[in-house]
C-alpha atoms as a PDB file:
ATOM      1  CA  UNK A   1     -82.408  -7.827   5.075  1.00  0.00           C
ATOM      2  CA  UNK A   2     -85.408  -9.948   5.918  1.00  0.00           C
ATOM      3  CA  UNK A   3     -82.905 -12.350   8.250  1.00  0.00           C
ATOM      4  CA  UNK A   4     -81.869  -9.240  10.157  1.00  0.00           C
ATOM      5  CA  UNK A   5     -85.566  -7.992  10.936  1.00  0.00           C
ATOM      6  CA  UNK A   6     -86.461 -11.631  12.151  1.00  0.00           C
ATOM      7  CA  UNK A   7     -83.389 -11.471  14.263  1.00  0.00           C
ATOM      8  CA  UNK A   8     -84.429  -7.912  15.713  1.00  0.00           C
ATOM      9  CA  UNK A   9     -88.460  -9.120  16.517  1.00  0.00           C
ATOM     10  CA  UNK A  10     -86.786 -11.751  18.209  1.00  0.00           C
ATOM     11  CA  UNK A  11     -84.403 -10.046  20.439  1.00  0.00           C
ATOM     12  CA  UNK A  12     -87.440  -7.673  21.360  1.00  0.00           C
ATOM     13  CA  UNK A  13     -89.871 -10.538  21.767  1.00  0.00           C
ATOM     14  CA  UNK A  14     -87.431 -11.989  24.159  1.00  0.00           C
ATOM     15  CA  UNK A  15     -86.379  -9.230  25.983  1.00  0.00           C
ATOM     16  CA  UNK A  16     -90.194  -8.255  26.452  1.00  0.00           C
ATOM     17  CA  UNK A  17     -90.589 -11.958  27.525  1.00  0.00           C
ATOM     18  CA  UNK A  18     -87.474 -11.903  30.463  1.00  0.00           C
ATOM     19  CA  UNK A  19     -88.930  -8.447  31.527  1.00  0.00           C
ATOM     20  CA  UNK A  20     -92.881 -10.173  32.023  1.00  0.00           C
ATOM     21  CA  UNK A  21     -91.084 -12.691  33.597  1.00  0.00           C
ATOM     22  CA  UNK A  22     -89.157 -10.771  36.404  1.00  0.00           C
ATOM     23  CA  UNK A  23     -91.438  -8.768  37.107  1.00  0.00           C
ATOM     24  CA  UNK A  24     -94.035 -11.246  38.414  1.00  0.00           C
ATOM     25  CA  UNK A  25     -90.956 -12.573  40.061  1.00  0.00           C
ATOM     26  CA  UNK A  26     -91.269  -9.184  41.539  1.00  0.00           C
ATOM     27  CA  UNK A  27     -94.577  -9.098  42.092  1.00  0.00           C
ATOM     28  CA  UNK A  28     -94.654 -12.671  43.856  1.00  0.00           C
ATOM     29  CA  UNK A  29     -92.351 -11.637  45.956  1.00  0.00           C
ATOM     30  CA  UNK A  30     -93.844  -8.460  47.447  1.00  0.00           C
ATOM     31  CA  UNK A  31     -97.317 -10.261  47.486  1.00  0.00           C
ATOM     32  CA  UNK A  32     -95.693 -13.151  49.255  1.00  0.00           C
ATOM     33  CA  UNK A  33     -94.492 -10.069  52.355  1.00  0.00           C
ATOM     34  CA  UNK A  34     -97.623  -8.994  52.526  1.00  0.00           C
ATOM     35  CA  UNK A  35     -99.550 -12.076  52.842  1.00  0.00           C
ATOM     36  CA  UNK A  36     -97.745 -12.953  55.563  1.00  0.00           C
ATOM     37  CA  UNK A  37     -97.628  -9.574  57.155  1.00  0.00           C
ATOM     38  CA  UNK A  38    -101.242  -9.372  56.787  1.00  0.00           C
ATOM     39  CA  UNK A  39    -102.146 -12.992  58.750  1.00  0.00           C
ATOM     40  CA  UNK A  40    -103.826 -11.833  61.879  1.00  0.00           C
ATOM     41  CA  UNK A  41    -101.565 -14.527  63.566  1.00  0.00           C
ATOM     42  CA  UNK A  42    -100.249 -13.390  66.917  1.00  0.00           C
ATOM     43  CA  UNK A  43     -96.500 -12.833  67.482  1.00  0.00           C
ATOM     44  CA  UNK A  44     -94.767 -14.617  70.083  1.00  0.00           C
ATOM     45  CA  UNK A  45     -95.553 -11.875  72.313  1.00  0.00           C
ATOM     46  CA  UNK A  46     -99.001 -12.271  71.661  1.00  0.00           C
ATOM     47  CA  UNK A  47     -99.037  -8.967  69.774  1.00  0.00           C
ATOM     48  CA  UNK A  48    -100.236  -8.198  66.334  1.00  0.00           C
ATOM     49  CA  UNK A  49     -97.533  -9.251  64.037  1.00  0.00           C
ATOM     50  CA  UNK A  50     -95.078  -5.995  62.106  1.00  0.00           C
ATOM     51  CA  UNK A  51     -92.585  -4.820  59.869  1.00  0.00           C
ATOM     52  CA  UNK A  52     -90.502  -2.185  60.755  1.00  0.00           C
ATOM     53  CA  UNK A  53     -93.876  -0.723  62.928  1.00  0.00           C
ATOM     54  CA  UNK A  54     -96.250  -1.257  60.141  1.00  0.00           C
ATOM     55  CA  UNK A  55     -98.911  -3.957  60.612  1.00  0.00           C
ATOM     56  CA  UNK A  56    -100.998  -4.838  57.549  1.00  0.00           C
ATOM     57  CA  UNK A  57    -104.963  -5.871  58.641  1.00  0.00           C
ATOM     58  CA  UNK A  58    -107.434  -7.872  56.795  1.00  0.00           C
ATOM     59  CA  UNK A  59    -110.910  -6.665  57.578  1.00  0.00           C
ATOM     60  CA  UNK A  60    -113.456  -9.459  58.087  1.00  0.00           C
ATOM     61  CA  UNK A  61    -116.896  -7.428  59.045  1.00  0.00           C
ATOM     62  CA  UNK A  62    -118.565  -4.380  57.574  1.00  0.00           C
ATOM     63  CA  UNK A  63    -118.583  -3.061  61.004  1.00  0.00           C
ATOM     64  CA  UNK A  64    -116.860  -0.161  60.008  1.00  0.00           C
ATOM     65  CA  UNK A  65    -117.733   0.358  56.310  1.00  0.00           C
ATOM     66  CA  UNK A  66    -120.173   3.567  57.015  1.00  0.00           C
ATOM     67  CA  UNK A  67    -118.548   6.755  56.648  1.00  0.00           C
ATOM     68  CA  UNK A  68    -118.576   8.515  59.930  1.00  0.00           C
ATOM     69  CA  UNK A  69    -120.378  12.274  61.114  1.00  0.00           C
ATOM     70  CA  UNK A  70    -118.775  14.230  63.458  1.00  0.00           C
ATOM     71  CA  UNK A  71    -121.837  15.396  65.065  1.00  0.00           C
ATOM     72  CA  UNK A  72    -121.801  11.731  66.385  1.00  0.00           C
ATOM     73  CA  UNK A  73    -118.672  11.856  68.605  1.00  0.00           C
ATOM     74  CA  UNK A  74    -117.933  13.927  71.432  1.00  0.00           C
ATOM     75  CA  UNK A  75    -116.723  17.798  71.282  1.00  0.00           C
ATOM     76  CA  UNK A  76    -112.836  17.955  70.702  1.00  0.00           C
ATOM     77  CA  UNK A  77    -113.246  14.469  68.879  1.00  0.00           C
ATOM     78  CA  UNK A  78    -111.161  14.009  65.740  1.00  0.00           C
ATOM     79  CA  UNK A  79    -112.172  11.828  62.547  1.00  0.00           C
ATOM     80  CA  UNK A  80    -108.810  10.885  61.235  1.00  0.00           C
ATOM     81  CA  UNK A  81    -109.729   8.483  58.053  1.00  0.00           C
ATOM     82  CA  UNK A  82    -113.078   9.595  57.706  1.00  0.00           C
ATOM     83  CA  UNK A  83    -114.229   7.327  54.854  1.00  0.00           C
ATOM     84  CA  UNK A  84    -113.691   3.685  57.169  1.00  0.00           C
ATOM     85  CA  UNK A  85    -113.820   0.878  55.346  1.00  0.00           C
ATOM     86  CA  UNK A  86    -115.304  -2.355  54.577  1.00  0.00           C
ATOM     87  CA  UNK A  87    -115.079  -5.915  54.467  1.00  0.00           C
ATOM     88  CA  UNK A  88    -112.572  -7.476  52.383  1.00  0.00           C
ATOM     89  CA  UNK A  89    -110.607  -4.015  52.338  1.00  0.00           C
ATOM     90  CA  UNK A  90    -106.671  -4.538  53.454  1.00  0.00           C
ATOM     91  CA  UNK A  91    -106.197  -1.266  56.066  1.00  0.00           C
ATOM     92  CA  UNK A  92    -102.415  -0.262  57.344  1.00  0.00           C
ATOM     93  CA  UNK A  93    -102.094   0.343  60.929  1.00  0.00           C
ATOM     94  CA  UNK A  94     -98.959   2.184  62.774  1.00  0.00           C
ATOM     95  CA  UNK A  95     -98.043   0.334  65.812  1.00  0.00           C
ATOM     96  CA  UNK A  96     -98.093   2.177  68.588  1.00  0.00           C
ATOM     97  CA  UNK A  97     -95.403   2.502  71.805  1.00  0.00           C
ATOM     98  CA  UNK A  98     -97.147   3.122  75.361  1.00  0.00           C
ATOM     99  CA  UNK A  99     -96.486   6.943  74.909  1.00  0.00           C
ATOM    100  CA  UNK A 100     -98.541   6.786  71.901  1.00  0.00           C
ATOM    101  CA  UNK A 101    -101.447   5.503  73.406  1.00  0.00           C
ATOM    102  CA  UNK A 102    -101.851   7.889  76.064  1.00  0.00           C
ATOM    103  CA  UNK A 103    -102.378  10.804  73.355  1.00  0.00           C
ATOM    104  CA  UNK A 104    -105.347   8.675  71.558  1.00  0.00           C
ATOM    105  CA  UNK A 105    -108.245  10.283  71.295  1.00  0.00           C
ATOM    106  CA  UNK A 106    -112.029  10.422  70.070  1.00  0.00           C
ATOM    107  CA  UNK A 107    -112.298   9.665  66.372  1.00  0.00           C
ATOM    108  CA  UNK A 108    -108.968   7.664  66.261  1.00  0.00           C
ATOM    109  CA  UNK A 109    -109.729   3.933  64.430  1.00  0.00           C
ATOM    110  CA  UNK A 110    -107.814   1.558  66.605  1.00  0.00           C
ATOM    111  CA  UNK A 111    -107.089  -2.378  66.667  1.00  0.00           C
ATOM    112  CA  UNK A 112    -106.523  -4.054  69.523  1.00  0.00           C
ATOM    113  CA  UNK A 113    -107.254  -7.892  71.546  1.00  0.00           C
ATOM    114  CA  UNK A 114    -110.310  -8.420  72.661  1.00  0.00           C
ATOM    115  CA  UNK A 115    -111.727 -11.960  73.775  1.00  0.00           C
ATOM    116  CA  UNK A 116    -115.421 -11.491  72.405  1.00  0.00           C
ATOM    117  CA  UNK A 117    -116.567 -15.215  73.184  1.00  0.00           C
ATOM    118  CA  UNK A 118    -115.427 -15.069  76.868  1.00  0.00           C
ATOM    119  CA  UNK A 119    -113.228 -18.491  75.690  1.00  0.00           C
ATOM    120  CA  UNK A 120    -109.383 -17.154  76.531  1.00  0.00           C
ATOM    121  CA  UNK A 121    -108.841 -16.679  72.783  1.00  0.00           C
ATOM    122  CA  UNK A 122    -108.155 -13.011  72.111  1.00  0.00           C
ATOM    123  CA  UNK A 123    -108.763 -11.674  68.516  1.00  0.00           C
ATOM    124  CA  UNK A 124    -108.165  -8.384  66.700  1.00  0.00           C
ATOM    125  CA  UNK A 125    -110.964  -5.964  65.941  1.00  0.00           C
ATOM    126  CA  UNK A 126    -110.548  -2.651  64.177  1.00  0.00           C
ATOM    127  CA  UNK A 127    -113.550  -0.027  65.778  1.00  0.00           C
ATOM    128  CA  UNK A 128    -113.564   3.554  66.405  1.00  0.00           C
ATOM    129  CA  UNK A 129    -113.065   5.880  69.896  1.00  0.00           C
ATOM    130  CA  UNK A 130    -116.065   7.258  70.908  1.00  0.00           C
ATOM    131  CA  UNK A 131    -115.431   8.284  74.766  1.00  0.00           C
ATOM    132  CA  UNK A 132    -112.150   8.023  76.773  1.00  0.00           C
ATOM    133  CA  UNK A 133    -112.126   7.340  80.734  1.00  0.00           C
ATOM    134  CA  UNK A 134    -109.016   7.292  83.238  1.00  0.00           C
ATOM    135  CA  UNK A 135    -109.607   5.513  86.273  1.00  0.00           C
ATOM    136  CA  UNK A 136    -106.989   5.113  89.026  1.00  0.00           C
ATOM    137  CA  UNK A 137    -103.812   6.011  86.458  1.00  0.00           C
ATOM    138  CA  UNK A 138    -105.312   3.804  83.781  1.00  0.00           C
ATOM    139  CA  UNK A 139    -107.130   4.744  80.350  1.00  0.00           C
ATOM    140  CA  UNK A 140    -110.050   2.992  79.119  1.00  0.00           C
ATOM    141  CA  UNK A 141    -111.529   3.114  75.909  1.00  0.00           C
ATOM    142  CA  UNK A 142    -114.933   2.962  74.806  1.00  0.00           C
ATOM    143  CA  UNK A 143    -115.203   1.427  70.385  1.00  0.00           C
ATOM    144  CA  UNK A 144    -117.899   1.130  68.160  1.00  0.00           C
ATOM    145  CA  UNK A 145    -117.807   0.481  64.481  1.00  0.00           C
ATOM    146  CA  UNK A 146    -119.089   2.972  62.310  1.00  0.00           C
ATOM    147  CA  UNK A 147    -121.632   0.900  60.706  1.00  0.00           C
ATOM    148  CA  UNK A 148    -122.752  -0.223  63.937  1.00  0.00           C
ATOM    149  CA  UNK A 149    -126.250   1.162  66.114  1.00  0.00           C
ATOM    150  CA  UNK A 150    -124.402   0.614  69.500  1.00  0.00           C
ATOM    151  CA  UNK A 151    -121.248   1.196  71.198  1.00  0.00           C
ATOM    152  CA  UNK A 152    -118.430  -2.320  71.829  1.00  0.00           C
ATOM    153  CA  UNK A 153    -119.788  -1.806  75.848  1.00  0.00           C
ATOM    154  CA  UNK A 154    -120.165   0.866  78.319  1.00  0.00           C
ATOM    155  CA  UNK A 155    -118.281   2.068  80.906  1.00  0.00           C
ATOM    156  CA  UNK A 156    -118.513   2.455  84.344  1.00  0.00           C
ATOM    157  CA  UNK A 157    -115.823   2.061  87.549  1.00  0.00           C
ATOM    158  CA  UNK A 158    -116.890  -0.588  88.867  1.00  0.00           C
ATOM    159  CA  UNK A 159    -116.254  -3.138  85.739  1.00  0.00           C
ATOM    160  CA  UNK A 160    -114.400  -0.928  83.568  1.00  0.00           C
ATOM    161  CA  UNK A 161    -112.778  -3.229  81.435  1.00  0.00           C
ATOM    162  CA  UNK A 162    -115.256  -5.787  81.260  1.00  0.00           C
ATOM    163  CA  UNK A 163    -118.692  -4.283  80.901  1.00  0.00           C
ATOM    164  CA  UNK A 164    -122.035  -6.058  81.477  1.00  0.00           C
ATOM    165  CA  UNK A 165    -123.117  -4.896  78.079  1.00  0.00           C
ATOM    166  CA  UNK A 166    -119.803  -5.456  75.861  1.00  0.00           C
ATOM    167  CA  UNK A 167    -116.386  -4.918  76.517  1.00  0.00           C
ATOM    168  CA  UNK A 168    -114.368  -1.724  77.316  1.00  0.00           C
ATOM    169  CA  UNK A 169    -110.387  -1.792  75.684  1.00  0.00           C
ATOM    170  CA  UNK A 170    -107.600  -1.343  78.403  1.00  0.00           C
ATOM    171  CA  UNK A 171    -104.176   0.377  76.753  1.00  0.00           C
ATOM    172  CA  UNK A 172    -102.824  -2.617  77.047  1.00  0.00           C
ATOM    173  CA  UNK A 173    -104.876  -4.307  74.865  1.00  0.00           C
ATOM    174  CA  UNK A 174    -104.380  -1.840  71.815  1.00  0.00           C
ATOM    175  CA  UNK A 175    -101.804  -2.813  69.087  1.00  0.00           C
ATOM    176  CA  UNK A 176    -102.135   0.172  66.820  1.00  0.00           C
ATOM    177  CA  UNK A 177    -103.691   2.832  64.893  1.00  0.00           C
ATOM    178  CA  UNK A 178    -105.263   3.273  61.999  1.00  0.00           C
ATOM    179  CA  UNK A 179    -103.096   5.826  59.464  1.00  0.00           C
ATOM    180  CA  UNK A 180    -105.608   5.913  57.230  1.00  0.00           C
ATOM    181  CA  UNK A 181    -104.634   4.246  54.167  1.00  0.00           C
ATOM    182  CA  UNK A 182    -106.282   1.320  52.756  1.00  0.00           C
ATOM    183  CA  UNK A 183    -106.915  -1.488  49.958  1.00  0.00           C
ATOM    184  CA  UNK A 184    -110.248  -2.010  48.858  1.00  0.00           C
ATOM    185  CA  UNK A 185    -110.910  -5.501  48.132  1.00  0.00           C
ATOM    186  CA  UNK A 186    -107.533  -7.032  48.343  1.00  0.00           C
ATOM    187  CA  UNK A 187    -108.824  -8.516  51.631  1.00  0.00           C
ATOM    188  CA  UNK A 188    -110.587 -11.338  50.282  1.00  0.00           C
ATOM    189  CA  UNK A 189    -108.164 -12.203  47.362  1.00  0.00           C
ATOM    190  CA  UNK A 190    -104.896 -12.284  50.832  1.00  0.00           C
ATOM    191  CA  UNK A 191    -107.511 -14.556  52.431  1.00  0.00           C
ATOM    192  CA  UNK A 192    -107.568 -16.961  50.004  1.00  0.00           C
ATOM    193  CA  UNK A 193    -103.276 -16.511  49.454  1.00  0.00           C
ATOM    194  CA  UNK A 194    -103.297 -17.379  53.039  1.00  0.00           C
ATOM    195  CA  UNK A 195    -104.545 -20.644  51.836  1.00  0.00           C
ATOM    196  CA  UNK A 196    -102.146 -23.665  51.644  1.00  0.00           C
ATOM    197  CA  UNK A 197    -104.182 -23.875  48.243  1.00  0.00           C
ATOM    198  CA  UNK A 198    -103.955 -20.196  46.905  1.00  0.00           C
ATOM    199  CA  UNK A 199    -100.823 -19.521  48.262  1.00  0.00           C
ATOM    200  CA  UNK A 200     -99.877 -23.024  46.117  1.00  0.00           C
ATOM    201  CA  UNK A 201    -101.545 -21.973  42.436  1.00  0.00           C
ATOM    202  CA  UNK A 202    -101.319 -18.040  42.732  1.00  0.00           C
ATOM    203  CA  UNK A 203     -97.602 -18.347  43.974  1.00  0.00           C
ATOM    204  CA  UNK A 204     -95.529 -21.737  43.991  1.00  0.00           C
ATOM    205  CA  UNK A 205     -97.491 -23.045  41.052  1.00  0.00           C
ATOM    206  CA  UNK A 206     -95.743 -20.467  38.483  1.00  0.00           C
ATOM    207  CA  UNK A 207     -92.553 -19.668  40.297  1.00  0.00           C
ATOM    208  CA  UNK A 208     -91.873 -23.120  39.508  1.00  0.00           C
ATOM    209  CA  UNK A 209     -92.563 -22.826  35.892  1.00  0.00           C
ATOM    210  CA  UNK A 210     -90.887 -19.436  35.724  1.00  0.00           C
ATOM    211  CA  UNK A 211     -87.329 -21.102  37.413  1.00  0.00           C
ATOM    212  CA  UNK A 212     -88.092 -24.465  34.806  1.00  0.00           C
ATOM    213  CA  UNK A 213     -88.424 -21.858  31.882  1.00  0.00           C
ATOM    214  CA  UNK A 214     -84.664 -20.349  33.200  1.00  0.00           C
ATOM    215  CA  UNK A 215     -83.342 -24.056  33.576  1.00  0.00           C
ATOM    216  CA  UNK A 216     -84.488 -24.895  29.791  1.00  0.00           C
ATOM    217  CA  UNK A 217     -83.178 -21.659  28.449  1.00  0.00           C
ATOM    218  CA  UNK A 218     -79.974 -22.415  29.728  1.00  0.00           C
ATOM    219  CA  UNK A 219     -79.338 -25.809  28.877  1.00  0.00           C
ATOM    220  CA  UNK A 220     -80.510 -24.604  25.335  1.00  0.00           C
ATOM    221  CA  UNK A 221     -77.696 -22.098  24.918  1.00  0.00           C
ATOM    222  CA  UNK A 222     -75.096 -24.237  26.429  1.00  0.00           C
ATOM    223  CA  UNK A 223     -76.058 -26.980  23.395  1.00  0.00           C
ATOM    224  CA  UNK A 224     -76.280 -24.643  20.514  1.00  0.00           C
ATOM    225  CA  UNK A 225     -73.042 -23.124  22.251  1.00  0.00           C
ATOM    226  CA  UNK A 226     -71.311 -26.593  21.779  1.00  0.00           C
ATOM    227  CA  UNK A 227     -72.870 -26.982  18.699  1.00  0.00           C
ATOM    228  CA  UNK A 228     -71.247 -24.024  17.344  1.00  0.00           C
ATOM    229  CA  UNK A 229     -67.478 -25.001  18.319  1.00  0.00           C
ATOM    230  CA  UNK A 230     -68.256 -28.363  16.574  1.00  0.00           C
ATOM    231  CA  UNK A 231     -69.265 -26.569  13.437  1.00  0.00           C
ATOM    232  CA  UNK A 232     -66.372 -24.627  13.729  1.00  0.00           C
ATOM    233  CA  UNK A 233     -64.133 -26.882  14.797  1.00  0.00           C
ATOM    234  CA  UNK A 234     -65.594 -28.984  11.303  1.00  0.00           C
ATOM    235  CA  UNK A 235     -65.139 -25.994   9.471  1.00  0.00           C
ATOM    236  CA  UNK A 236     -61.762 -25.535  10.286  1.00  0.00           C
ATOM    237  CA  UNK A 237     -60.275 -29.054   9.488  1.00  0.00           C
ATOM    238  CA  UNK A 238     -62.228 -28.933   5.803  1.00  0.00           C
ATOM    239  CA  UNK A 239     -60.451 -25.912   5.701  1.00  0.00           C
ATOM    240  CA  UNK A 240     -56.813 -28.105   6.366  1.00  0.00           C
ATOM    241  CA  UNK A 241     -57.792 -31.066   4.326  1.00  0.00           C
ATOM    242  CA  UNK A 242     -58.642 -28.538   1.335  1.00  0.00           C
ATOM    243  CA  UNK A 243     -55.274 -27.056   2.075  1.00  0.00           C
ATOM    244  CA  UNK A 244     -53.661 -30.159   2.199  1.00  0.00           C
ATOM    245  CA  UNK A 245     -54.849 -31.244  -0.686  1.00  0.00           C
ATOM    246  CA  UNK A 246     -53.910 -28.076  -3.090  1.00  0.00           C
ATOM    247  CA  UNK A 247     -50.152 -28.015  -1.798  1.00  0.00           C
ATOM    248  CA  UNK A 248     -50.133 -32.253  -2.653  1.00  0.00           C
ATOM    249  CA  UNK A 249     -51.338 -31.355  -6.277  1.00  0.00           C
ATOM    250  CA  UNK A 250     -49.283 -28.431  -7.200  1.00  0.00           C
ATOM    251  CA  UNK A 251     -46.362 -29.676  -9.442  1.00  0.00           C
ATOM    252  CA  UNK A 252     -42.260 -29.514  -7.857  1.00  0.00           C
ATOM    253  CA  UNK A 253     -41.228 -26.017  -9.040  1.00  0.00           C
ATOM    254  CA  UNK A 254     -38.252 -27.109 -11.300  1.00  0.00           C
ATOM    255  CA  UNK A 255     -34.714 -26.564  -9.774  1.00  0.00           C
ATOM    256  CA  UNK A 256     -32.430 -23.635 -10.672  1.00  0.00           C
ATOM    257  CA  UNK A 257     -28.862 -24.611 -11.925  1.00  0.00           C
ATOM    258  CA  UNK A 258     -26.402 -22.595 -12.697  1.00  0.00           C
ATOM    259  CA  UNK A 259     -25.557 -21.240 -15.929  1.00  0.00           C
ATOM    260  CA  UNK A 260     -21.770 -22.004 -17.038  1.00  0.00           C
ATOM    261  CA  UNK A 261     -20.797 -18.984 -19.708  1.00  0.00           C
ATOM    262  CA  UNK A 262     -18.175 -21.635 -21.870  1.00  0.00           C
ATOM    263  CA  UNK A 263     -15.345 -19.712 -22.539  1.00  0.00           C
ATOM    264  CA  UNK A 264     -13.708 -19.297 -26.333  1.00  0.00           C
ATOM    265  CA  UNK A 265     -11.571 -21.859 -27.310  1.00  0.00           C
ATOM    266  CA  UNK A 266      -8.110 -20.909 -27.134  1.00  0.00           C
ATOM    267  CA  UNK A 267      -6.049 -20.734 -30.257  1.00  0.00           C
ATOM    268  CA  UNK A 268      -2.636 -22.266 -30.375  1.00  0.00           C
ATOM    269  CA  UNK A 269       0.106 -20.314 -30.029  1.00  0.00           C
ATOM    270  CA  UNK A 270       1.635 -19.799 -33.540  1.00  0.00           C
ATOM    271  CA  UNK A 271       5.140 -20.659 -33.876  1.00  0.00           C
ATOM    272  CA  UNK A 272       7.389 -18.121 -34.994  1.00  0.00           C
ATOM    273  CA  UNK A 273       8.239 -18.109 -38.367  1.00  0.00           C
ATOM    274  CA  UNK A 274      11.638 -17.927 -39.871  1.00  0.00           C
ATOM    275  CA  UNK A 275      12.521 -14.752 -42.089  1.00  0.00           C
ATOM    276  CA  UNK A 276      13.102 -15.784 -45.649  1.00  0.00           C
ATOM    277  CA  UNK A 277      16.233 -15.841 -47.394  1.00  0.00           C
END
């Protein structure tokens, strides 16, 4: 009884133990997509890198971590993802086609390039649409971050995408919109994943001790595998010496030989006897 319950707690302890185990495989796995998804790294066409449309943003500022009023945009203005966001917070943006951009609008949070040291190295920022401007076919877009007193730059025809006070964003220079869902937090823990070092302890470190735990497990059941067909194989040849050994001491059973019945002697014939005189 008490061998059968040890054998139970340890079939559930083990089962328990594979089910831990895969699902931080899991879990290292789906971290390891998003960390790269979510490195601001350019693609090759110099784009915000995507899966399937979605682009995953790590928010370095607190530019936009004020909730926003709607007194403060423009009539007809719309506040989708009212509550922004702040720094360290992971935010999911829809990538958007040309069509797209044309039907932005005041209170949309966009990312997009913008080269805010005037050094030919283009960045991503994440602000808010506070006025819209088309000039000669093209739309211009003026951003400022929620948090922040002034506007990204202001526009005007004659340096409309460049502004003596800031910059205005061109279409072209917007990657996507903000759908309004967001991580608090995870921001700073993906920064440090990006790492070479915490992608190498949070990640490699214990997939490697996970696959080592596998390796050991199996070599252990192929020995006490073998182990067992020795002891059985051991077993089994006691078995035949044991037999062997009973038939070699049992006595010969004694032969059966036939019974001969003798037959009565016969009596001799009697010779006849002469009648008397």
């Amino acid at each position: 009884m008490e061998t059968t319950k040890k054998t139970s707690v340890k079939k559930v302890l083990s089962i328990v133990g594979n089910t831990v185990l895969w699902l931080f495989v899991a879990f290292a796995i789906v971290i390891t997509v998003i960390v790269f998804a979510s490195n601001n790294n350019k693609s090759e066409d110099n784009s915000l890198s995507s899966i399937g449309g979605l682009a995953i943003v790590t928010i370095s500022s607190d530019s936009m971590s004020r909730s926003p009023k709607e007194e403060d945009y423009q009539s007809g203005g719309r506040l989708e993802g009212k509550t922004g966001f702040k720094k360290g917070a992971l935010i999911f943006v829809n990538k958007l086609t040309d069509a797209e951009k044309e039907k932005l609008a005041v209170g949309d949070v966009i990312t997009f390039r913008v080269d805010l040291d005037h050094d030919g190295k283009e960045e991503f920022n994440t602000h808010r649409i506070i006025d819209v401007h088309e000039h000669e076919g093209k739309l211009y877009f003026v951003t400022q971050g929620d948090h922040n007193e002034f506007a990204d730059g202001v526009y005007s025809e004659s340096n409309s995408a460049h502004a003596s006070s800031g910059y205005v964003v061109t279409a072209s220079k917007i990657e996507g919109k903000w759908n309004g869902r967001k991580i608090a937090g995870v921001g700073k823990f993906l920064a440090f994943l990006q790492t070479r070092t915490g992608f190498f302890v949070v990640i490699i470190l214990p997939l490697i001790a996970f696959f080592l735990y596998e390796l050991i497990r199996f070599v252990l059941v192929i020995l006490s595998l073998r182990g067992k067909k020795t002891e059985d194989e051991i077993r089994q040849k006691v078995m035949e010496e044991l037999l062997r050994a009973q038939q070699a001491g049992q006595p010969a059973a004694p032969e059966t030989k036939a019974t001969q019945t003798d037959a009565p002697a016969e009596k001799p014939a009697e010779e006849p006897k002469e009648p008397k005189e």
